[in-house]
Protein backbone atom coordinates (compact mmCIF):
# COMPACT_ATOMS: atom_id res chain seq x y z
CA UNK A 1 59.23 9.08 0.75
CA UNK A 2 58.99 5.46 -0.65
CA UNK A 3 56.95 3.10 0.46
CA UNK A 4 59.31 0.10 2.24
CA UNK A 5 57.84 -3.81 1.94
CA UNK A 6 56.65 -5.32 4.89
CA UNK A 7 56.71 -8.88 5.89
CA UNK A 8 53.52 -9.71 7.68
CA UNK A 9 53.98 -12.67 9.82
CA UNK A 10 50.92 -14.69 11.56
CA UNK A 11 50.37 -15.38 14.91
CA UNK A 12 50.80 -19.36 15.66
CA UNK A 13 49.81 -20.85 18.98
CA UNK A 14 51.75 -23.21 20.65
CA UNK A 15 48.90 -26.08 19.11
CA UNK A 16 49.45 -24.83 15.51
CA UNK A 17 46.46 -22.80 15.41
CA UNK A 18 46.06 -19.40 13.53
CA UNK A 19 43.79 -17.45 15.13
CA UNK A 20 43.43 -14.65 12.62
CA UNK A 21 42.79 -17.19 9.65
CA UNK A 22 40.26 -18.62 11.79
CA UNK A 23 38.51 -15.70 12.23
CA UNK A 24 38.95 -14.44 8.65
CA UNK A 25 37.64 -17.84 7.66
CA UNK A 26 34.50 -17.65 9.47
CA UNK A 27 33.66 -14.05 8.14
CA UNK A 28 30.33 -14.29 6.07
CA UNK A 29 30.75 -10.98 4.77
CA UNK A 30 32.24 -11.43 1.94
CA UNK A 31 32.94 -7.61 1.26
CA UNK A 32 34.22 -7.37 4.40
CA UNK A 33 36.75 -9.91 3.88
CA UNK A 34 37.74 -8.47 0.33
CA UNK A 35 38.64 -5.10 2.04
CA UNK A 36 40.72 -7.21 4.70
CA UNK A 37 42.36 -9.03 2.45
CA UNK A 38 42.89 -5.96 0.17
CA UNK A 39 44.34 -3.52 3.28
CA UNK A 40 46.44 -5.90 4.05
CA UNK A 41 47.99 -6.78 0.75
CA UNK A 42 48.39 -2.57 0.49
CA UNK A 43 50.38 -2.91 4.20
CA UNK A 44 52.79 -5.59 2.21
CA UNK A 45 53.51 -3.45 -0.19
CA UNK A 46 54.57 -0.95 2.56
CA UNK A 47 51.50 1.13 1.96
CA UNK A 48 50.81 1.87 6.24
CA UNK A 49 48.30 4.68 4.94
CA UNK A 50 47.64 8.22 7.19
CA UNK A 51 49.00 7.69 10.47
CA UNK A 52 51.11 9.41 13.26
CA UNK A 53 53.56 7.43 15.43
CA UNK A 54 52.55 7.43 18.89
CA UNK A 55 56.23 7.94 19.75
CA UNK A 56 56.48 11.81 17.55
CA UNK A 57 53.55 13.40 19.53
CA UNK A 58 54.14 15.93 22.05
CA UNK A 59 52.89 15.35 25.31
């Protein structure tokens, strides 16, 4: 199956704030920040990586 593009959309508060580039911003880890930044480059592409939708398991 293809990968599909994603459009990843920040979260803006009602004052104009982004929280998540805030805290990205005031990461110090700068590998930690690479492999954010990386991840979520991979989830535009439409890359979502292993996972199982919560709504296909059996209960």
């Amino acid at each position: 199956m293809a990968a599909q593009p994603r459009e990843i959309r920040r979260y803006v508060t009602s004052d104009g704030k982004v929280p998540f580039a805030q805290w990205l911003d005031s990461l110090r880890d700068i590998k930690a920040k690479t492999k954010i930044a990386q991840r979520l480059n991979r989830v535009n592409l439409g890359n979502l990586g292993d996972y199982k939708s919560a709504l296909s398991r059996s209960l």
